[in-house]
Protein backbone atom coordinates (compact mmCIF):
# COMPACT_ATOMS: atom_id res chain seq x y z
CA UNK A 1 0.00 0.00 0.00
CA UNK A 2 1.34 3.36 -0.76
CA UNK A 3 1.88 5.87 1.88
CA UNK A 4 -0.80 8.65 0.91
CA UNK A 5 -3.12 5.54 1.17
CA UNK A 6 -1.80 4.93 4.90
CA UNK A 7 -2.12 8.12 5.45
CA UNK A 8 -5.50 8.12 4.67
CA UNK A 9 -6.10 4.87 7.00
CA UNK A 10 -4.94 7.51 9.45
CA UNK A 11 -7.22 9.91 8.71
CA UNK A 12 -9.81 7.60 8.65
CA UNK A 13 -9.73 5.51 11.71
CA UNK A 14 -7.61 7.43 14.10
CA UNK A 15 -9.14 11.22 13.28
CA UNK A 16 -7.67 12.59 16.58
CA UNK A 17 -4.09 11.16 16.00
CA UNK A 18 -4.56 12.85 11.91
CA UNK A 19 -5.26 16.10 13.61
CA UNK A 20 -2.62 16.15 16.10
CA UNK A 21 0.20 14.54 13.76
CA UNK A 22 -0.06 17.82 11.63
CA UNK A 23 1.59 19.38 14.29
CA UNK A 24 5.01 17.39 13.80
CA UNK A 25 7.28 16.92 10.92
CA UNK A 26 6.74 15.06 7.69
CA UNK A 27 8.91 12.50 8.54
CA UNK A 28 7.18 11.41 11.83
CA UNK A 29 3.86 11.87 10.00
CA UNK A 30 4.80 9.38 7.63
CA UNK A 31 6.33 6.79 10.22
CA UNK A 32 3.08 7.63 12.48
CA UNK A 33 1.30 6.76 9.53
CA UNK A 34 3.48 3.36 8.86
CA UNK A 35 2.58 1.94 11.80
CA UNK A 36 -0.72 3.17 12.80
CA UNK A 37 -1.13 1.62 9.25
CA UNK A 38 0.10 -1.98 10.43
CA UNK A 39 -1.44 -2.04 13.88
CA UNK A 40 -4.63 -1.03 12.87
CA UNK A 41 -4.40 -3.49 9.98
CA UNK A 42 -3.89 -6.31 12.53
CA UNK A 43 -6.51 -5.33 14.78
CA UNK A 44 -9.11 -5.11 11.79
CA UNK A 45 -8.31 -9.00 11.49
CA UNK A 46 -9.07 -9.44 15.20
CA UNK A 47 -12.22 -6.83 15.53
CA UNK A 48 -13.66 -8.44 12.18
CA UNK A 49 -12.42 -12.01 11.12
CA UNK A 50 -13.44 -14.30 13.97
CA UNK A 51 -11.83 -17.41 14.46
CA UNK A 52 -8.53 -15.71 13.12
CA UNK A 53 -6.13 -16.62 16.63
CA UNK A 54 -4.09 -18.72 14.08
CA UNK A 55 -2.69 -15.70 12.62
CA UNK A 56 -1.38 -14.02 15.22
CA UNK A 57 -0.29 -17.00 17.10
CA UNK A 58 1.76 -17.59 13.76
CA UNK A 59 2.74 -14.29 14.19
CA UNK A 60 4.07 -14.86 17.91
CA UNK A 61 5.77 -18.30 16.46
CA UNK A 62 7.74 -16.26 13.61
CA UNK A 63 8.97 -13.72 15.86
CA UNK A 64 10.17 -16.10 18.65
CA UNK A 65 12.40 -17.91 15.85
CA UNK A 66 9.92 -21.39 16.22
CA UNK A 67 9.01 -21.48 12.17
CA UNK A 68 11.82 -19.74 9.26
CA UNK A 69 8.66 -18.85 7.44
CA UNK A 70 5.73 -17.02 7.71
CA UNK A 71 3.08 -18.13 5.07
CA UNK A 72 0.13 -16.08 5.48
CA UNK A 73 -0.32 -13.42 2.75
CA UNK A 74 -1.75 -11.02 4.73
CA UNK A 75 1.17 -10.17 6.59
CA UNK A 76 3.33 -9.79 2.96
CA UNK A 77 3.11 -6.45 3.60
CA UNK A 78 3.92 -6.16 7.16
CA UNK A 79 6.83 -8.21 6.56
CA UNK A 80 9.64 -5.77 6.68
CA UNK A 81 8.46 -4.40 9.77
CA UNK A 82 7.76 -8.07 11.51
CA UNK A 83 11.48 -9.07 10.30
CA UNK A 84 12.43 -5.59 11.75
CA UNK A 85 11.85 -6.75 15.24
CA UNK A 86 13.84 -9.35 15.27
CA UNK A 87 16.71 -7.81 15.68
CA UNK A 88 15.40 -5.54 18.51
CA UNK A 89 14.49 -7.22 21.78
CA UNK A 90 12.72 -4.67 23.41
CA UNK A 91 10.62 -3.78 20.72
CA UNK A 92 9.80 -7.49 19.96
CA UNK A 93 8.54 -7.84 23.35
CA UNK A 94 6.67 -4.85 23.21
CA UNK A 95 5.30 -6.10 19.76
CA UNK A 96 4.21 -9.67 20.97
CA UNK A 97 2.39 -7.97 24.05
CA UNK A 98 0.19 -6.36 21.62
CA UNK A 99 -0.33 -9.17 19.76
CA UNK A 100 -1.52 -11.40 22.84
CA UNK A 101 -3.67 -8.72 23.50
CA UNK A 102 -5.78 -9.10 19.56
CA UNK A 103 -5.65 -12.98 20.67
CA UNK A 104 -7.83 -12.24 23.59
CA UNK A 105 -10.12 -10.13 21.56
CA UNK A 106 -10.77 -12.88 19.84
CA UNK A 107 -12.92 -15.17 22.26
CA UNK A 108 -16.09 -15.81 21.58
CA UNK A 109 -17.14 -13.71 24.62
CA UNK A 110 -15.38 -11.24 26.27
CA UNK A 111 -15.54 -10.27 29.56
CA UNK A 112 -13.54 -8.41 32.45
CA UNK A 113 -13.20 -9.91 35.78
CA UNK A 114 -11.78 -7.00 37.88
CA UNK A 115 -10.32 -3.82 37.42
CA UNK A 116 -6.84 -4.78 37.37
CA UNK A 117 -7.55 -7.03 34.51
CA UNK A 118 -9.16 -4.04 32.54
CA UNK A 119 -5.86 -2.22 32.93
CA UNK A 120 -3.66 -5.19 31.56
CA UNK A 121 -5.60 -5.37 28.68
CA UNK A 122 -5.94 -2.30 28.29
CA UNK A 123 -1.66 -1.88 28.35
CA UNK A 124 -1.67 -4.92 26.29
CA UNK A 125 -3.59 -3.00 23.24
CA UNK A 126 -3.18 0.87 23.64
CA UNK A 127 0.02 1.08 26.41
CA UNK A 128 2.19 -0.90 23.93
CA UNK A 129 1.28 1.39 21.02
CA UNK A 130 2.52 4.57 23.13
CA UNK A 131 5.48 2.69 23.73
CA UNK A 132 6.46 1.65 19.89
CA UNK A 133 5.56 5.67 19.09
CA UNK A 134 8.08 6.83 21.23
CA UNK A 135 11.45 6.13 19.28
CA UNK A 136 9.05 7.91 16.25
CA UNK A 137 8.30 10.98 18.44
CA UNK A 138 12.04 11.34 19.25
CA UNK A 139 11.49 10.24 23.20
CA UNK A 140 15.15 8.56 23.87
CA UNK A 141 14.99 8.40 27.48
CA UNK A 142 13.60 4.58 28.57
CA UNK A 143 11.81 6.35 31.49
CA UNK A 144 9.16 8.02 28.80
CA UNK A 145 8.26 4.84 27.62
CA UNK A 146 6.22 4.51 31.26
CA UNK A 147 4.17 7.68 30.48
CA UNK A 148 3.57 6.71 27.07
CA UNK A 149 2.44 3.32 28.19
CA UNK A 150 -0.36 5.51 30.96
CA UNK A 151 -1.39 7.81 27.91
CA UNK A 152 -2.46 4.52 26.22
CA UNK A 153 -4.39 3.37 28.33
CA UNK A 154 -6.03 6.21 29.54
CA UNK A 155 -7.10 6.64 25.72
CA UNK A 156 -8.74 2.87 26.03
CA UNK A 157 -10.61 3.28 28.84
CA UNK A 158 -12.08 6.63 27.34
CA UNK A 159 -12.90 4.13 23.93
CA UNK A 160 -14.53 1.77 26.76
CA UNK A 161 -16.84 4.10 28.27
CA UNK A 162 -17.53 5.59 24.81
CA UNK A 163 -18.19 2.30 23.12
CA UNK A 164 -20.27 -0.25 25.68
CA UNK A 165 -23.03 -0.54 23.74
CA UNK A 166 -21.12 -1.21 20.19
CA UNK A 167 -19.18 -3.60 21.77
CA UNK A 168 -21.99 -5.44 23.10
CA UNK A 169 -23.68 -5.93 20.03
CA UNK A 170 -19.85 -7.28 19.11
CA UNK A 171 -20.50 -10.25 22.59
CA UNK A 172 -17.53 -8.00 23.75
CA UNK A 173 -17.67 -6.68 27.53
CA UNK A 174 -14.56 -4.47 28.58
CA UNK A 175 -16.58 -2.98 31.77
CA UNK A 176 -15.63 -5.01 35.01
CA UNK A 177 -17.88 -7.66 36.10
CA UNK A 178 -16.76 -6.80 39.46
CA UNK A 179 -18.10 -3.25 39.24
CA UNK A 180 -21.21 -3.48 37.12
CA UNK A 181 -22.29 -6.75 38.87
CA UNK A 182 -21.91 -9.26 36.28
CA UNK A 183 -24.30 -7.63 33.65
CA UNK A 184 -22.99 -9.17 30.44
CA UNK A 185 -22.97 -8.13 26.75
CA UNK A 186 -26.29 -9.64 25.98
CA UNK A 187 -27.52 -7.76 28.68
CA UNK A 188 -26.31 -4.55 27.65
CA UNK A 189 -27.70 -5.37 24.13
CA UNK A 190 -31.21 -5.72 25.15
CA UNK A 191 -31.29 -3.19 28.13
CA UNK A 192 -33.21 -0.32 25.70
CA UNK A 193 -35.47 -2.97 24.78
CA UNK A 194 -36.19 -4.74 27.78
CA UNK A 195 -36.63 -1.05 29.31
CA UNK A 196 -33.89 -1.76 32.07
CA UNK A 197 -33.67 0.74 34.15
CA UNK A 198 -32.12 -0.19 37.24
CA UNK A 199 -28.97 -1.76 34.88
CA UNK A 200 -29.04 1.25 32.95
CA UNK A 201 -28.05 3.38 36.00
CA UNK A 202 -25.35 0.40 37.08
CA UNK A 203 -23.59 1.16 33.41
CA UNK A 204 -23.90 4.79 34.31
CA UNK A 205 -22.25 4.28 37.69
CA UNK A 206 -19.41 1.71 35.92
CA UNK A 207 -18.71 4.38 32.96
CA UNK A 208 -18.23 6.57 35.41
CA UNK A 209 -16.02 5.10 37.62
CA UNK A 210 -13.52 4.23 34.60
CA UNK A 211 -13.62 7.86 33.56
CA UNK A 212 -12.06 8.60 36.86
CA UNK A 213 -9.46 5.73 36.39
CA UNK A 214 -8.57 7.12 32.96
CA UNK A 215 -8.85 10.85 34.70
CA UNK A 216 -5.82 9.16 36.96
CA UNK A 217 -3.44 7.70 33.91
CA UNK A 218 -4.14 10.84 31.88
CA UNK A 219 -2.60 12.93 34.78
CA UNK A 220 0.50 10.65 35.21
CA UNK A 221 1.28 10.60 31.18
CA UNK A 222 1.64 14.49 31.69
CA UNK A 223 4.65 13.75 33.85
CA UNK A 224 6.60 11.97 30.87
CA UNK A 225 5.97 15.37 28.35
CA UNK A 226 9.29 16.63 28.74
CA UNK A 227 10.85 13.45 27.03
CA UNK A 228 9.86 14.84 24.16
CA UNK A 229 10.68 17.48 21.68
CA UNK A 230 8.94 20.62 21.37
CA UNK A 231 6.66 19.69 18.28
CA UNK A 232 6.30 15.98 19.59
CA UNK A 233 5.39 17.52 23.07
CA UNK A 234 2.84 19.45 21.53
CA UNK A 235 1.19 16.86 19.10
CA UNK A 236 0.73 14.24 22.13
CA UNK A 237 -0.75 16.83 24.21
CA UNK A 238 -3.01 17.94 22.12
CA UNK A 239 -4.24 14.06 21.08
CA UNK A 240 -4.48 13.63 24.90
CA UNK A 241 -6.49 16.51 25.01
CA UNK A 242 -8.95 15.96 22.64
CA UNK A 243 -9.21 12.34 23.38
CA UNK A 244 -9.80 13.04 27.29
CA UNK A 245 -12.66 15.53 26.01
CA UNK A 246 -14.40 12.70 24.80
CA UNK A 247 -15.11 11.82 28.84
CA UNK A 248 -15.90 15.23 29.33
CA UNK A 249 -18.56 15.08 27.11
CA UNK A 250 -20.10 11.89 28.34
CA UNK A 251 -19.80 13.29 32.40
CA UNK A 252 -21.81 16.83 30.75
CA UNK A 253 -23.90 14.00 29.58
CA UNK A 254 -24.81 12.64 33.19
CA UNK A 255 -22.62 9.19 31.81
CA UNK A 256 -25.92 8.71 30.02
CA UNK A 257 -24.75 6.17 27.25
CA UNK A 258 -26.56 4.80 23.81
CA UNK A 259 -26.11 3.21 20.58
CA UNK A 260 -24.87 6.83 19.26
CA UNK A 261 -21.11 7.55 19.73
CA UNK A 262 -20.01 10.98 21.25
CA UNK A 263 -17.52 12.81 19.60
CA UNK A 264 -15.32 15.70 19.55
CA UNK A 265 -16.48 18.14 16.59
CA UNK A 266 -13.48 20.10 15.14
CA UNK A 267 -14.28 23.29 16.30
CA UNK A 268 -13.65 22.12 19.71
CA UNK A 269 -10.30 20.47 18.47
CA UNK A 270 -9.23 23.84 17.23
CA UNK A 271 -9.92 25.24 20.62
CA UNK A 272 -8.14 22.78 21.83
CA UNK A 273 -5.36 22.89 19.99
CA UNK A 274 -4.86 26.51 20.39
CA UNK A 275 -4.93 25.73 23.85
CA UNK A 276 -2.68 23.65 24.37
CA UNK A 277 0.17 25.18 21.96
CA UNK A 278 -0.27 27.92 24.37
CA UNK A 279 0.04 25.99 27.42
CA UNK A 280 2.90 23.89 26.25
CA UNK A 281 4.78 27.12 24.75
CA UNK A 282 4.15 28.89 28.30
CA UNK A 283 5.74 25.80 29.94
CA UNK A 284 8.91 25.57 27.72
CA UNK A 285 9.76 28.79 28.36
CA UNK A 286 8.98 29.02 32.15
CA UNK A 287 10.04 25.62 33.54
């Protein structure tokens, strides 16, 4: 795939990251864009191709130097970055912790014991993705790859509140049993239908207590900004910013939740973004 087409994957599926990566350099844009490319490609597989473990368990097999070859055709074109982390240890464990994560997507039924459960998978398929964008963002120092990992999954847990019902209707529960008392996805499904009121308000009171959790890792990625350069420093924040406004708008809401998605229209991201070029400028120059 060429890269303007990547590009456009970007613009497509990750519309806050597009926005925000304008703020960096072309050559970061392009290497966001390269990988957002080839994680989102893999996670397609697992989000819409059940029954697809095989793949990535190939995947893990290929990497850990078990099989020479890797015969699916899908990954042909992910093959130059697979073979890339070979050689890198680090980023090969970083890479298979992703990958484990897309294999338990792909149960039948998902659901989330606990809390601390939500917040392992939730570093196995967001935290790892901060962590393989810092080398791209220029953050060197190993201690930013913490921070990166908290931005992550801060940004899941504001997709998990935003998207219960959508992932129902997908048999997929990421809300804790232990919170929201066991009401699973089929539940969730029905609850407009079968007029459920009292676990409608339980949701509320789970989506709510999540948006404080990622309220929590939000605050602690802020710690690891000064890892990166200026323009970097800026293009995070601001996809932090707009991404955490997406809880905002759900607590204006009351946590009230339905089959419509909230969003962040782009007015708001330029106000935003403004914002926060300010804030960040302000802070360079008076640390």
């Amino acid at each position: 795939m060429e890269l303007n087409n990547k590009t456009e994957s970007l613009k497509e599926n990750g519309k806050t990251f597009y926005w925000a990566s304008k703020l960096i350099d072309k050559k970061k844009f392009n290497d966001i864009s390269e990988l957002y490319y080839i994680l989102r490609d893999l996670d397609d597989i697992a989000d819409n191709e059940k029954n697809e473990k095989n793949i990535f368990e190939d995947i893990k097999r290929y990497l850990e130097n078990e099989v020479s070859e890797f015969i699916d055709m899908r990954m042909d074109k992910h093959l130059d970055f697979i073979n890339s982390l070979k050689s890198d240890i680090n980023a090969k464990k970083v890479f298979l912790t992703f990958i484990d994560g897309l294999i338990f997507d792909q149960k039948s039924n998902i659901e989330i014991k606990n809390t601390d459960e939500l917040i392992n998978y939730c570093y196995k398929v967001a935290g790892t993705v901060g962590i393989m964008m810092c080398p791209i963002l220029g953050a060197d120092n190993d201690k930013a790859k913490g921070y990166a990992a908290d931005l992550g999954i801060a940004m899941q847990l504001t997709n998990i509140s935003r998207d219960v019902f959508e992932d129902a209707c997908s048999n997929r529960k990421y809300l804790p049993s232990d919170i929201c008392e066991n009401i699973d996805s089929k539940k969730i499904k029905n609850i407009f239908i079968e007029k459920d009121e009292k676990s409608y308000l339980i949701i509320k009171d789970t989506i709510r207590s999540i948006l404080v959790l990622a309220d929590r890792y939000y605050e602690r990625a802020k710690n690891g900004y000064h890892y990166l350069p200026f323009r970097s420093r800026v293009c995070i924040s601001v996809a932090a910013n707009i991404y955490r406004e997406i809880g905002i708008l759900i607590k204006k809401n009351n946590y009230n939740w339905s089959d419509k998605r909230y969003f962040v229209p782009n007015y708001k991201k330029l106000i935003i973004t403004v914002k926060t070029l300010f804030f960040e400028s302000f802070q360079i120059l008076f640390k």
